[in-house]
PDB file of N, CA and C in Angstrom:
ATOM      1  N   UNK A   1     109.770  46.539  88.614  1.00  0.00           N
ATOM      2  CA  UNK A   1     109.089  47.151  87.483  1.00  0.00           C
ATOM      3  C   UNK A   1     108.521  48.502  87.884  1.00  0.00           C
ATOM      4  N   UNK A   2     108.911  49.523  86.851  1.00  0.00           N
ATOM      5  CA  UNK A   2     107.627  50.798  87.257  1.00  0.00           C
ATOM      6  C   UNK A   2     106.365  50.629  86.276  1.00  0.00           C
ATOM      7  N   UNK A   3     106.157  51.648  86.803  1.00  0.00           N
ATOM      8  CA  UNK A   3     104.758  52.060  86.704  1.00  0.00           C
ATOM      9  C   UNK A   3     104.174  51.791  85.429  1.00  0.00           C
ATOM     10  N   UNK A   4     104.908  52.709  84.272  1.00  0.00           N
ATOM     11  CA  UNK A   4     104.747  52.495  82.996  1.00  0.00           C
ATOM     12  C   UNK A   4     105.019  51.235  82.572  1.00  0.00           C
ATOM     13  N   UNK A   5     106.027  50.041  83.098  1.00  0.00           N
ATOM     14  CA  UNK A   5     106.389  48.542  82.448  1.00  0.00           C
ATOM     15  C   UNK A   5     105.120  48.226  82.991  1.00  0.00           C
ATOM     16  N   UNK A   6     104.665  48.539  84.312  1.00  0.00           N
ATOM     17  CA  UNK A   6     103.323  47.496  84.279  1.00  0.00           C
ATOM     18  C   UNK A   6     102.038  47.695  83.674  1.00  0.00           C
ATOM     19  N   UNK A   7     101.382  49.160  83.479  1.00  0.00           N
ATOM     20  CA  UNK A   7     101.038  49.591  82.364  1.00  0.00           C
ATOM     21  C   UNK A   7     101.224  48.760  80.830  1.00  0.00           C
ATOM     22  N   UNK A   8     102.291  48.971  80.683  1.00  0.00           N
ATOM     23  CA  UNK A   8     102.225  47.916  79.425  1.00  0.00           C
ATOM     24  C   UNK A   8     101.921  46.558  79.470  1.00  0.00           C
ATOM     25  N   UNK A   9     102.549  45.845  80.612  1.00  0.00           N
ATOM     26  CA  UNK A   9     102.626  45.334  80.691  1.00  0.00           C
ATOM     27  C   UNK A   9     101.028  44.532  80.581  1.00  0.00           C
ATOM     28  N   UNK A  10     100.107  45.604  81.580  1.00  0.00           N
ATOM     29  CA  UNK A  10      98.450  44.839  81.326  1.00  0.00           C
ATOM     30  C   UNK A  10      97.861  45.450  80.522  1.00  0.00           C
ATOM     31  N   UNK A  11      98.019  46.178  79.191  1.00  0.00           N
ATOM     32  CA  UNK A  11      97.877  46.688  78.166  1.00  0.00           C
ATOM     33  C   UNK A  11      97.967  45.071  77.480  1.00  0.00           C
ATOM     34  N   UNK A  12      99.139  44.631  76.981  1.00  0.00           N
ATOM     35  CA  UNK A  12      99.273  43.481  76.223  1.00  0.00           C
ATOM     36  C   UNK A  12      98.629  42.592  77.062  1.00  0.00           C
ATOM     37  N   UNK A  13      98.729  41.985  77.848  1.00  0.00           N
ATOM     38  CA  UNK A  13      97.674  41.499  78.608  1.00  0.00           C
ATOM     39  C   UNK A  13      96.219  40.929  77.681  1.00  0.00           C
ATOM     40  N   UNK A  14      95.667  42.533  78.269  1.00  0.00           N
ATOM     41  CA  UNK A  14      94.170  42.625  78.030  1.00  0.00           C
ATOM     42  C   UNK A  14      93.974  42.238  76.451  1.00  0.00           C
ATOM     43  N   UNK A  15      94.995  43.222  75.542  1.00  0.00           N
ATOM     44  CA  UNK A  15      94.875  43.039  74.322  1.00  0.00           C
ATOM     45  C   UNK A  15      94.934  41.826  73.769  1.00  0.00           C
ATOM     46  N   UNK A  16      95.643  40.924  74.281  1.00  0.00           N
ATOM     47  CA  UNK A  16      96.079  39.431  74.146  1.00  0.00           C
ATOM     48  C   UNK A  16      94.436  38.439  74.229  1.00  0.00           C
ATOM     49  N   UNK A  17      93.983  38.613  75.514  1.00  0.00           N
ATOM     50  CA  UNK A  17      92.772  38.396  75.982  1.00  0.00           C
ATOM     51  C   UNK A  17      91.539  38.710  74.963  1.00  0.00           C
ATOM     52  N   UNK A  18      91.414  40.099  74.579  1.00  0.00           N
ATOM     53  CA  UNK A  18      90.109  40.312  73.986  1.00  0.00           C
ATOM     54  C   UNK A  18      90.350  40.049  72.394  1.00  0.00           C
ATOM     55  N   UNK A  19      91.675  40.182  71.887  1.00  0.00           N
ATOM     56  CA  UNK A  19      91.999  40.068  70.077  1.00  0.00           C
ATOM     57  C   UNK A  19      93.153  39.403  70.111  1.00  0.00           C
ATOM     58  N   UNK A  20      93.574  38.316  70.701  1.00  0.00           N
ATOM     59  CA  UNK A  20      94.188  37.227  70.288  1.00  0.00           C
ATOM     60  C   UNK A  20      96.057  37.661  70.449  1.00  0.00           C
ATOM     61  N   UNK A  21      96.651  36.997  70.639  1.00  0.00           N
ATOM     62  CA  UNK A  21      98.611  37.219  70.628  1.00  0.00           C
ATOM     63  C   UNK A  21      98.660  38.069  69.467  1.00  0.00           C
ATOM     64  N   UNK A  22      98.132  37.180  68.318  1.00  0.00           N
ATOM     65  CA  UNK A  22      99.140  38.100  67.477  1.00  0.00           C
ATOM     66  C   UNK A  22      98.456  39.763  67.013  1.00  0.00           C
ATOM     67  N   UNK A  23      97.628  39.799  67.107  1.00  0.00           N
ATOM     68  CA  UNK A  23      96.506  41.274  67.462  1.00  0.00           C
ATOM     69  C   UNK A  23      97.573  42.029  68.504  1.00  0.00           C
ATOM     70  N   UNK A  24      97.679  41.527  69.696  1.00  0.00           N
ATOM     71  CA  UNK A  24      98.317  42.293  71.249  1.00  0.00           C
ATOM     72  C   UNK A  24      99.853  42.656  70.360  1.00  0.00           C
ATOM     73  N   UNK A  25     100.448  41.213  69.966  1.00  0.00           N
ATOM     74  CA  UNK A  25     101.907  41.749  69.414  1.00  0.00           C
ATOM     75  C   UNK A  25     101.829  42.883  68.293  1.00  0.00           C
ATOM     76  N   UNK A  26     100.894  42.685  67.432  1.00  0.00           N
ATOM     77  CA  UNK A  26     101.250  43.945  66.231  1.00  0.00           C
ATOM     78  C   UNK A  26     101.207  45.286  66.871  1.00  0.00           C
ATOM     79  N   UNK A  27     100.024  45.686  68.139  1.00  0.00           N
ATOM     80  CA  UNK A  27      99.998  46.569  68.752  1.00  0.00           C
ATOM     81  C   UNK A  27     101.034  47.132  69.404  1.00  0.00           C
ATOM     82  N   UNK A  28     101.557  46.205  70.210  1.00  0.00           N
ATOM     83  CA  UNK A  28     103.376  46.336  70.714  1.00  0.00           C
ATOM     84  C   UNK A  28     103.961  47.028  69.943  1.00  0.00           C
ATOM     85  N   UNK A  29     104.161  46.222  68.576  1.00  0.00           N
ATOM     86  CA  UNK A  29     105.071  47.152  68.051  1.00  0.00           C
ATOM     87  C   UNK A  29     104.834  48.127  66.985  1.00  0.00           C
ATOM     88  N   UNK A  30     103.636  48.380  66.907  1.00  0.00           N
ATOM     89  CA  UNK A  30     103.249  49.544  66.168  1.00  0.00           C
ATOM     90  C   UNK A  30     103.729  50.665  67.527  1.00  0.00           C
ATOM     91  N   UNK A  31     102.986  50.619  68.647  1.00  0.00           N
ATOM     92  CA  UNK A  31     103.466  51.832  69.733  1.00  0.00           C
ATOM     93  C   UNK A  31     104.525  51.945  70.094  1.00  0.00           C
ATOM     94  N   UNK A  32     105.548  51.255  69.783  1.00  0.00           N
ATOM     95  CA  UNK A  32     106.957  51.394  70.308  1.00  0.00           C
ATOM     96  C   UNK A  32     107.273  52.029  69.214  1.00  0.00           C
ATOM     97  N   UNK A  33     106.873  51.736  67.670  1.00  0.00           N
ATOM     98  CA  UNK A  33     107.776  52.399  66.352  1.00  0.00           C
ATOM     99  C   UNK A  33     107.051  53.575  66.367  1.00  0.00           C
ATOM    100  N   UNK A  34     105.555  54.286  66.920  1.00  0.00           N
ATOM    101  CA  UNK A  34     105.315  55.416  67.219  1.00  0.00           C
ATOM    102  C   UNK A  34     106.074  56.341  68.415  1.00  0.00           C
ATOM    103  N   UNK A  35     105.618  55.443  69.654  1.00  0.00           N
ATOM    104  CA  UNK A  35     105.916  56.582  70.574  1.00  0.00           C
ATOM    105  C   UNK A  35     107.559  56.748  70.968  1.00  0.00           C
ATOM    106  N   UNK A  36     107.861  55.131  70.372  1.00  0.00           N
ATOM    107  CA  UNK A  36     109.644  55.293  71.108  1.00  0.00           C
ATOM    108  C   UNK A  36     110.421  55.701  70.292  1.00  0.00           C
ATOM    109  N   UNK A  37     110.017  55.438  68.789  1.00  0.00           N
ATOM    110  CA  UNK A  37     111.017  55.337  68.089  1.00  0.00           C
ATOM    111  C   UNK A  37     110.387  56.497  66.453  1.00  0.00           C
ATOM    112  N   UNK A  38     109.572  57.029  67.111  1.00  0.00           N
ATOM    113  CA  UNK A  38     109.220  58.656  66.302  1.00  0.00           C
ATOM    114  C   UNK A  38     108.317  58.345  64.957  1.00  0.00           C
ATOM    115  N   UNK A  39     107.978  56.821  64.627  1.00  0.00           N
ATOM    116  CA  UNK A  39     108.216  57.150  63.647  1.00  0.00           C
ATOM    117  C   UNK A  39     106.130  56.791  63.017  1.00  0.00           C
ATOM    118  N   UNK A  40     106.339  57.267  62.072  1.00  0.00           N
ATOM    119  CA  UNK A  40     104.525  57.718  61.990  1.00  0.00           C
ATOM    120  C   UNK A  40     104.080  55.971  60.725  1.00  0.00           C
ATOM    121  N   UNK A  41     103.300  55.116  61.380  1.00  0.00           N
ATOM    122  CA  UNK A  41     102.680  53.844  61.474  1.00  0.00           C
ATOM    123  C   UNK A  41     101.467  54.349  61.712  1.00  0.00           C
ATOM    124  N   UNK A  42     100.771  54.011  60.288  1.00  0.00           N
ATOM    125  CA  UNK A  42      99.399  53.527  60.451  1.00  0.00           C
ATOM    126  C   UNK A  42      98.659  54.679  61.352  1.00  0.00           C
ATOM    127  N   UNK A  43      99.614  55.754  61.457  1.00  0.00           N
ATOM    128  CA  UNK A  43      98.315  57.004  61.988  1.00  0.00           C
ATOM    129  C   UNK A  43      97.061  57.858  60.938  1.00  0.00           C
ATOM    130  N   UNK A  44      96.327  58.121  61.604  1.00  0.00           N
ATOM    131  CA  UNK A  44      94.964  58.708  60.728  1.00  0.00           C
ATOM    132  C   UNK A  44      95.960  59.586  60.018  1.00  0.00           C
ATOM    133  N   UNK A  45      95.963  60.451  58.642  1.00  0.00           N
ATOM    134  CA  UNK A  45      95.925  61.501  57.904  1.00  0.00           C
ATOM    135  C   UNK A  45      95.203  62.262  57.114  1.00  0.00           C
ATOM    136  N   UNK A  46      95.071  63.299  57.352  1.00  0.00           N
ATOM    137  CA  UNK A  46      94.401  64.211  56.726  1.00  0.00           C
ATOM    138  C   UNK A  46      94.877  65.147  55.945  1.00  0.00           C
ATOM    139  N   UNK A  47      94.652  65.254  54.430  1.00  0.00           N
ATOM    140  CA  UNK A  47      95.136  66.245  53.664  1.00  0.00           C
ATOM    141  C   UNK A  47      94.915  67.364  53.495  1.00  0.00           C
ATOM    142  N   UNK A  48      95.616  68.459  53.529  1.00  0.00           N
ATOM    143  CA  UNK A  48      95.299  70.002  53.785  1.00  0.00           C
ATOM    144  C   UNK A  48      96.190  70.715  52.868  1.00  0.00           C
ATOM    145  N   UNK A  49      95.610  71.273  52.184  1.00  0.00           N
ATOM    146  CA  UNK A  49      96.179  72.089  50.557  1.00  0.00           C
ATOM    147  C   UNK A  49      97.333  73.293  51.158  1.00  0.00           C
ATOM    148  N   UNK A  50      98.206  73.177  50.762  1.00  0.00           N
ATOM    149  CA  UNK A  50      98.890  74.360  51.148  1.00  0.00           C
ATOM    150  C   UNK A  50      98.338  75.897  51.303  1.00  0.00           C
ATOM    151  N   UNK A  51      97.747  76.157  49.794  1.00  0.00           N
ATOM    152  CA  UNK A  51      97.088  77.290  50.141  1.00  0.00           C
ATOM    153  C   UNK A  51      96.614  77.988  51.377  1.00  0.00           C
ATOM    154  N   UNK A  52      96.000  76.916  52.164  1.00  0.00           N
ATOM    155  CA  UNK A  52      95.146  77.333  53.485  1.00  0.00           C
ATOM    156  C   UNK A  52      95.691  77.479  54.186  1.00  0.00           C
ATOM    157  N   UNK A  53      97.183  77.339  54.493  1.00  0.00           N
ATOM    158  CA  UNK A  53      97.910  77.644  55.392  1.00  0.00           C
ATOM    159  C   UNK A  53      98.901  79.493  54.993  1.00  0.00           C
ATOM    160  N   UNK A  54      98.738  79.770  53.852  1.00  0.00           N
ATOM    161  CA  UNK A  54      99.233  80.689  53.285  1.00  0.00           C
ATOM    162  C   UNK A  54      98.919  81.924  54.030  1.00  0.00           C
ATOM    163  N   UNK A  55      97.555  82.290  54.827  1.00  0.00           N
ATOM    164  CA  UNK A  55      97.198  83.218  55.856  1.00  0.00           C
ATOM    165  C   UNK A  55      97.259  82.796  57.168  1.00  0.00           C
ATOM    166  N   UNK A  56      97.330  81.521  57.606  1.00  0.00           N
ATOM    167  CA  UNK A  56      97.395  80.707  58.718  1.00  0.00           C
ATOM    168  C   UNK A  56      96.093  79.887  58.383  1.00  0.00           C
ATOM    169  N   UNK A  57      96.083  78.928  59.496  1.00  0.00           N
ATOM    170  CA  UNK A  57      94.038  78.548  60.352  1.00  0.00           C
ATOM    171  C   UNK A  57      94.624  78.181  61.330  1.00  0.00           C
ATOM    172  N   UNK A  58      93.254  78.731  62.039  1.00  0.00           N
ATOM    173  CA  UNK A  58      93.729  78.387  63.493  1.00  0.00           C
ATOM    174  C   UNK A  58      93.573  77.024  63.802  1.00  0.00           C
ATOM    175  N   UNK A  59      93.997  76.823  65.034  1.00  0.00           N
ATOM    176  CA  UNK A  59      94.147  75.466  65.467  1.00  0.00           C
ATOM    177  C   UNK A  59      92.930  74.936  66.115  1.00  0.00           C
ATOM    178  N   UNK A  60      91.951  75.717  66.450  1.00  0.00           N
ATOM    179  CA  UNK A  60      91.085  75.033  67.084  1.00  0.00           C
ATOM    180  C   UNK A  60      89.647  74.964  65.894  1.00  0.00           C
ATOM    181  N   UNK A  61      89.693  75.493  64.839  1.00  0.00           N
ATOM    182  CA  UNK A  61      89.016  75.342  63.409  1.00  0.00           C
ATOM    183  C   UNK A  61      89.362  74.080  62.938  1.00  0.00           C
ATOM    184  N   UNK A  62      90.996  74.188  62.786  1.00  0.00           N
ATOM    185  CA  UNK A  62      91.865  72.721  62.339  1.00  0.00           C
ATOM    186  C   UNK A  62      91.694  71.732  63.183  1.00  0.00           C
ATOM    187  N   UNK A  63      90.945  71.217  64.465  1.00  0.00           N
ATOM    188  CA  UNK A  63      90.504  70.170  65.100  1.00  0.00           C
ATOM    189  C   UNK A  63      89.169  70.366  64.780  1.00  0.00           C
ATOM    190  N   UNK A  64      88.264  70.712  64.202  1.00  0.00           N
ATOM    191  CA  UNK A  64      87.052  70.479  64.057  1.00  0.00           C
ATOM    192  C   UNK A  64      87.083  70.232  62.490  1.00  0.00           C
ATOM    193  N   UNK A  65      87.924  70.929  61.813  1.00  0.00           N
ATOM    194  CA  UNK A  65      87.976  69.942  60.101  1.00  0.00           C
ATOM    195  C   UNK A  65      88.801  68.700  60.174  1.00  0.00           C
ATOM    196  N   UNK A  66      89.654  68.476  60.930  1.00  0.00           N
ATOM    197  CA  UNK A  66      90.431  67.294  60.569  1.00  0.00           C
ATOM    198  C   UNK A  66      89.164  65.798  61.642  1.00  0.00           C
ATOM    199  N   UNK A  67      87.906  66.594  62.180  1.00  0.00           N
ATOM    200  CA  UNK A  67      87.241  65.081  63.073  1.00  0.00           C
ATOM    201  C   UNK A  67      87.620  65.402  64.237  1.00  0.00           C
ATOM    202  N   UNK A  68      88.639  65.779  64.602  1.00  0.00           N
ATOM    203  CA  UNK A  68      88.962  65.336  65.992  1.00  0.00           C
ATOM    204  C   UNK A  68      88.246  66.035  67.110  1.00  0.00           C
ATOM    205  N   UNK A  69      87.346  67.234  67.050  1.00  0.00           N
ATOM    206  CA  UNK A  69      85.933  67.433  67.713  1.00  0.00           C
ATOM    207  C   UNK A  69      85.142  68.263  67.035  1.00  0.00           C
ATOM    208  N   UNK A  70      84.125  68.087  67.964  1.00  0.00           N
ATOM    209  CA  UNK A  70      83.013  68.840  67.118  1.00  0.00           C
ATOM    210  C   UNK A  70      82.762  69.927  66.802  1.00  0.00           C
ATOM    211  N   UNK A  71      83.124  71.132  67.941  1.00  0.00           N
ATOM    212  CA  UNK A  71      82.694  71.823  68.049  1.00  0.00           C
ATOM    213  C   UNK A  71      84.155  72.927  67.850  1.00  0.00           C
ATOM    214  N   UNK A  72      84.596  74.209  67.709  1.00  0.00           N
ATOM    215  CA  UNK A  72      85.512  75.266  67.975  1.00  0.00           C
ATOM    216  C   UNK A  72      85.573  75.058  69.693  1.00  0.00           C
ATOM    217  N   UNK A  73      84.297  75.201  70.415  1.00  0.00           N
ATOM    218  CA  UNK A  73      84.112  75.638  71.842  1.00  0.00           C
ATOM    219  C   UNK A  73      84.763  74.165  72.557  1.00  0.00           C
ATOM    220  N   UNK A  74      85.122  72.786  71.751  1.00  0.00           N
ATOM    221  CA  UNK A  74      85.125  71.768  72.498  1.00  0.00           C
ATOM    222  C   UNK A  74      87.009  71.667  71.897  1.00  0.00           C
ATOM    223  N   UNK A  75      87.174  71.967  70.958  1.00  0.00           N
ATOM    224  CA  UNK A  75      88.568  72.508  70.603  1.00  0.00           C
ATOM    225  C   UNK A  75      89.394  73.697  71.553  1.00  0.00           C
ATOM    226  N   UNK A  76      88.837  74.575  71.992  1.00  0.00           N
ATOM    227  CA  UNK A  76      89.112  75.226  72.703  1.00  0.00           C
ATOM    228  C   UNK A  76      89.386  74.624  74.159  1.00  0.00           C
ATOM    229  N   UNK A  77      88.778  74.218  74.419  1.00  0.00           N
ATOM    230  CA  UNK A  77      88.427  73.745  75.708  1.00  0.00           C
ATOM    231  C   UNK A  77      89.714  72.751  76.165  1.00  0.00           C
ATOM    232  N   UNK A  78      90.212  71.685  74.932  1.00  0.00           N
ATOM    233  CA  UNK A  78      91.447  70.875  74.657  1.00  0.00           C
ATOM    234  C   UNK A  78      92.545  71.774  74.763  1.00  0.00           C
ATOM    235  N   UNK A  79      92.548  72.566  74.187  1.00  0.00           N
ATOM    236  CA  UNK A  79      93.816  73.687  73.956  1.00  0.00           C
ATOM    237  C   UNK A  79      93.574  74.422  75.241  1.00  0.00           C
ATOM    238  N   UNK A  80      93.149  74.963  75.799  1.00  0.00           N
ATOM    239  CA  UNK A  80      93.234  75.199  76.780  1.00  0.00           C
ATOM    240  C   UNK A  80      93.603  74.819  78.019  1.00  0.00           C
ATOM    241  N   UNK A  81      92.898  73.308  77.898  1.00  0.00           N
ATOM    242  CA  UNK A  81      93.280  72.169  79.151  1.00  0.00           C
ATOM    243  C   UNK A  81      94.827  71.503  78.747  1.00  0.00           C
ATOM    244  N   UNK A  82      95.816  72.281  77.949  1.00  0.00           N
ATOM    245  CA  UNK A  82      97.092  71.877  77.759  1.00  0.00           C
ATOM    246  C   UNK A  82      97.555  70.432  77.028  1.00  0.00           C
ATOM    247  N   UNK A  83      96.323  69.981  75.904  1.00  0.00           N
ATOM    248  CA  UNK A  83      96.437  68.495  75.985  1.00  0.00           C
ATOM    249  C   UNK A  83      96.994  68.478  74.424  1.00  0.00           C
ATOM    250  N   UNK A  84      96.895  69.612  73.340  1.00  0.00           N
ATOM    251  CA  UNK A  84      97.030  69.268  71.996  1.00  0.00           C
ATOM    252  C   UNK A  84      97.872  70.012  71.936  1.00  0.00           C
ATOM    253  N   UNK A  85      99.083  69.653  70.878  1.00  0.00           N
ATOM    254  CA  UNK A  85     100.389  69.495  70.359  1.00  0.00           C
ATOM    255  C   UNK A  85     100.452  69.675  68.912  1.00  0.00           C
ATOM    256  N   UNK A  86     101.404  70.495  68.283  1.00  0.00           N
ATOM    257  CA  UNK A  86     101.757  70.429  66.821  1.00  0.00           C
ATOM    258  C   UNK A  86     103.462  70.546  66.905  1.00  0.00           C
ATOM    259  N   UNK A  87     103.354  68.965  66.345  1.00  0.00           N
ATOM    260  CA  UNK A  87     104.599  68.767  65.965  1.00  0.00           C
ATOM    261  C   UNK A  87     105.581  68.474  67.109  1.00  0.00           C
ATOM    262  N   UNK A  88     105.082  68.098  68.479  1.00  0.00           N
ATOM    263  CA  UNK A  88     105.481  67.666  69.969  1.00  0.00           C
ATOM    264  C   UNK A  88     105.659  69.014  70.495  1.00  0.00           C
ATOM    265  N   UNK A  89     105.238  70.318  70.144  1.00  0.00           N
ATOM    266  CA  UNK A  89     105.303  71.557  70.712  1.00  0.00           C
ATOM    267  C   UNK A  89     103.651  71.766  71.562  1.00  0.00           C
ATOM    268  N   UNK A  90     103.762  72.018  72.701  1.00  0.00           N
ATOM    269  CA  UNK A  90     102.063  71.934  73.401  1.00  0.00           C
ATOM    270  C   UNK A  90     101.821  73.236  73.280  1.00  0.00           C
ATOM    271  N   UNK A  91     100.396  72.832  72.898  1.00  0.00           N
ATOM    272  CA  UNK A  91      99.865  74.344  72.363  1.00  0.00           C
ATOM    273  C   UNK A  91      99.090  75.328  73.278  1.00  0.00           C
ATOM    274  N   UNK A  92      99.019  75.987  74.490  1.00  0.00           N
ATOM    275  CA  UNK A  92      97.781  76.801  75.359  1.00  0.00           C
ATOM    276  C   UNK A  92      97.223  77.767  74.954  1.00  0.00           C
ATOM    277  N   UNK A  93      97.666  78.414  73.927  1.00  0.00           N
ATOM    278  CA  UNK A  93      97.023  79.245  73.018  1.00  0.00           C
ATOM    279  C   UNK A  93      95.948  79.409  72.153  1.00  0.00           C
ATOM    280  N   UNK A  94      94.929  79.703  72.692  1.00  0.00           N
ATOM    281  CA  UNK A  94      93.016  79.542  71.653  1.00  0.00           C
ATOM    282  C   UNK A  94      93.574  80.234  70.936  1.00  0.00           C
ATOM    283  N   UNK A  95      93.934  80.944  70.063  1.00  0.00           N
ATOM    284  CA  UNK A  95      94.339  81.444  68.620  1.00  0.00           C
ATOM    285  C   UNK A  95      95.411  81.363  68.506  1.00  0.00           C
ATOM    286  N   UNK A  96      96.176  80.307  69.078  1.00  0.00           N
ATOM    287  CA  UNK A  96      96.944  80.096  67.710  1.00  0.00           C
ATOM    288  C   UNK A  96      96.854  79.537  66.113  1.00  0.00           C
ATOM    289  N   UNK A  97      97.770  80.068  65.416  1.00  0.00           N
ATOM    290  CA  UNK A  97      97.171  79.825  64.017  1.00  0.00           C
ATOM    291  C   UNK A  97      98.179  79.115  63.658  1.00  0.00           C
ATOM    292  N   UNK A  98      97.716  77.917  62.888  1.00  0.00           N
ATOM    293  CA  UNK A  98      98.942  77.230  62.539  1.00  0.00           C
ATOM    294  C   UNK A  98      99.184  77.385  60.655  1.00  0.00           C
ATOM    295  N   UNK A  99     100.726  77.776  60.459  1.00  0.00           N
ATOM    296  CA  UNK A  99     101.016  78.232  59.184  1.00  0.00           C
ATOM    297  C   UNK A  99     102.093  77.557  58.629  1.00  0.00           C
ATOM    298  N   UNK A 100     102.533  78.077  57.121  1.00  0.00           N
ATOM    299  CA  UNK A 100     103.513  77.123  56.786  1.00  0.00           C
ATOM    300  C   UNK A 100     104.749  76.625  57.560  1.00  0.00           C
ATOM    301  N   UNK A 101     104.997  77.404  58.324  1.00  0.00           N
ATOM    302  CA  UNK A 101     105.917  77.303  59.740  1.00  0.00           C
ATOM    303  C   UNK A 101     106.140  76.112  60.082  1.00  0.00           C
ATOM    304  N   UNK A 102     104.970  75.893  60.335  1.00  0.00           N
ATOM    305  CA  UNK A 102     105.051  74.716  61.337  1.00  0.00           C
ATOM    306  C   UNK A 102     104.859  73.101  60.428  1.00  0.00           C
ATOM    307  N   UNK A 103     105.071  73.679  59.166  1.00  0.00           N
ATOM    308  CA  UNK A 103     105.264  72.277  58.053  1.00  0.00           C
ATOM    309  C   UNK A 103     106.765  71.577  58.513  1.00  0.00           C
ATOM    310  N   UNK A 104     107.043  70.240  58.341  1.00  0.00           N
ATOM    311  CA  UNK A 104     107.963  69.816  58.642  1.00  0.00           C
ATOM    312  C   UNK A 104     108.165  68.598  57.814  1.00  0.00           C
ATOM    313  N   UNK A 105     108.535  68.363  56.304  1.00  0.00           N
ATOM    314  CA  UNK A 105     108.793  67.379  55.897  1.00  0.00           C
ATOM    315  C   UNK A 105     107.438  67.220  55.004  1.00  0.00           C
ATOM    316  N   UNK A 106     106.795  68.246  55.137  1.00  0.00           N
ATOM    317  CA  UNK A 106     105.537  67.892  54.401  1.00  0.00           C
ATOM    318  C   UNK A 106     104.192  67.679  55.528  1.00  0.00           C
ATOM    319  N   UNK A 107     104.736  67.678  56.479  1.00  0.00           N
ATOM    320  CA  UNK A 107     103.652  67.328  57.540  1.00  0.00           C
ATOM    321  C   UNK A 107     103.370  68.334  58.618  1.00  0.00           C
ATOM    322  N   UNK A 108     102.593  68.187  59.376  1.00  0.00           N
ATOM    323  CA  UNK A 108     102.399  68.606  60.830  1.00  0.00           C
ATOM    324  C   UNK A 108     101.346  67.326  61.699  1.00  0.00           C
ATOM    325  N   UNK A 109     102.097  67.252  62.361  1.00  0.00           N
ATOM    326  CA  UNK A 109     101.561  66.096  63.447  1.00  0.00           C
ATOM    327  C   UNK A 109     101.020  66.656  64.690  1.00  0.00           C
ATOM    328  N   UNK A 110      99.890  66.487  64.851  1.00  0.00           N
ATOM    329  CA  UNK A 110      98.820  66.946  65.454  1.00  0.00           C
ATOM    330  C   UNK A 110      98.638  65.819  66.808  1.00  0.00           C
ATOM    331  N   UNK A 111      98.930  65.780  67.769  1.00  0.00           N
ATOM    332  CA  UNK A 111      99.004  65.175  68.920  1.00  0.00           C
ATOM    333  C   UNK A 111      97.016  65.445  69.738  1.00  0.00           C
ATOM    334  N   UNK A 112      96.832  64.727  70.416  1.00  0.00           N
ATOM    335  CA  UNK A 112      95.984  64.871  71.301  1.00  0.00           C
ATOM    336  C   UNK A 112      96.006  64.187  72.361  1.00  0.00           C
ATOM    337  N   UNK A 113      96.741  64.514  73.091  1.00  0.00           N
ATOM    338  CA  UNK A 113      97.228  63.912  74.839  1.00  0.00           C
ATOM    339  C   UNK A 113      97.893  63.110  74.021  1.00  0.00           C
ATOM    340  N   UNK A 114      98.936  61.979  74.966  1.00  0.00           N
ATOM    341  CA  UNK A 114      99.916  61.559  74.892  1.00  0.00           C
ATOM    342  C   UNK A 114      99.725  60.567  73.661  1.00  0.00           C
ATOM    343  N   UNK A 115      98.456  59.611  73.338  1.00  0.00           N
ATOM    344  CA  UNK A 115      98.473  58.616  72.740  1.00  0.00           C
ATOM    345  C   UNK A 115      97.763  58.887  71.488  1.00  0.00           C
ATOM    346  N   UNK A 116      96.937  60.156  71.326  1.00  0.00           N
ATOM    347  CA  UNK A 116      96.285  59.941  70.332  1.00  0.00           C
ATOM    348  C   UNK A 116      97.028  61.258  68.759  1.00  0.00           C
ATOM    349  N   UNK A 117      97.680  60.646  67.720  1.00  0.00           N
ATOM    350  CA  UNK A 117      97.898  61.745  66.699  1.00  0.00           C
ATOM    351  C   UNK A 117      97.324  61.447  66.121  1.00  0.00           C
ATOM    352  N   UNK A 118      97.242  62.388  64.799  1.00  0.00           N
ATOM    353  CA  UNK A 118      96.887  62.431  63.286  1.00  0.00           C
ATOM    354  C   UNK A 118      97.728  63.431  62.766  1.00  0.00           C
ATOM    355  N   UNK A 119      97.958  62.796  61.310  1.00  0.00           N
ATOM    356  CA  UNK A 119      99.079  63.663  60.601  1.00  0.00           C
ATOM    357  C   UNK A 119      98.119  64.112  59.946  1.00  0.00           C
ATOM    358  N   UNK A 120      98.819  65.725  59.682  1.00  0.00           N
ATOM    359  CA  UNK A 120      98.090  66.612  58.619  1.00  0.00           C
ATOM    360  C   UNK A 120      99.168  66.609  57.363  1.00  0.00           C
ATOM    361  N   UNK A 121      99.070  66.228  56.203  1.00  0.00           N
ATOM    362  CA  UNK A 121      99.806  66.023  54.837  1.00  0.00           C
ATOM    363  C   UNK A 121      99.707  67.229  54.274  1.00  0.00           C
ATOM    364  N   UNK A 122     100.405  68.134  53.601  1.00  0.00           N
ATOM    365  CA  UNK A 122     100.335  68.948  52.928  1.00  0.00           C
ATOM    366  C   UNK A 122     100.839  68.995  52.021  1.00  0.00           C
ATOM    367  N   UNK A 123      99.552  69.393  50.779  1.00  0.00           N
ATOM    368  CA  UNK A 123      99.983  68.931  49.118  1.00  0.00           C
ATOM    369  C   UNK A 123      99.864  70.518  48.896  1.00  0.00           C
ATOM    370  N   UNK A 124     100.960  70.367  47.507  1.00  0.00           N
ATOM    371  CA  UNK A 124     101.542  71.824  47.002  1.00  0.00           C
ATOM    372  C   UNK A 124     100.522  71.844  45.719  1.00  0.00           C
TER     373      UNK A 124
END
């Protein structure tokens, strides 16, 4: 086994342990139909009007409206440390601005390190 099978492996485990088999199994396969198999289950979303993307916003504004921190300076700090993603593209850029561009299907999927997204929805 590597690294990552055993990883999972005491992932389900633990999960099994603290919220029961069938708790650990739904988890299984919610992260496999996310991370293996692309496809967006039960992630947070946040709706964002097209308009606002019509001049851009930046990305580290857009982690402090969508929750995901508090501060611009603690957004920055993420983007900087190479950890947040739009759309599986990694972002190192403190101003970048994210615009209709980067819509894809109606969405932009907003990554934060490997395990954590939220989709941003965009209504016309």
């Amino acid at each position: 086994m590597n690294n990552n099978e055993l990883k999972i492996l005491l992932a389900n485990h633990c999960t099994t342990l603290l919220h029961g088999k069938i708790a650990a199994e739904k988890a299984y396969a919610e992260s496999i139909a996310i991370f293996v198999e692309k496809k967006i289950i039960n992630l947070p979303i946040f709706v964002l009007n097209n308009y606002k993307l019509l001049n851009g916003i930046l990305l580290h504004s857009l982690l402090v409206t969508t929750g995901i921190t508090n501060s611009s300076k603690e957004s920055r700090n993420m983007i900087r440390n190479g950890i947040i993603s739009i759309n599986g593209m990694l972002i190192k850029d403190e101003v970048f601005s994210i615009s209709q561009k980067d819509v894809v299907d109606g969405i932009i999927t907003l990554s934060i390190g490997k395990k954590k997204q939220k989709i941003i929805q965009i209504i016309f």
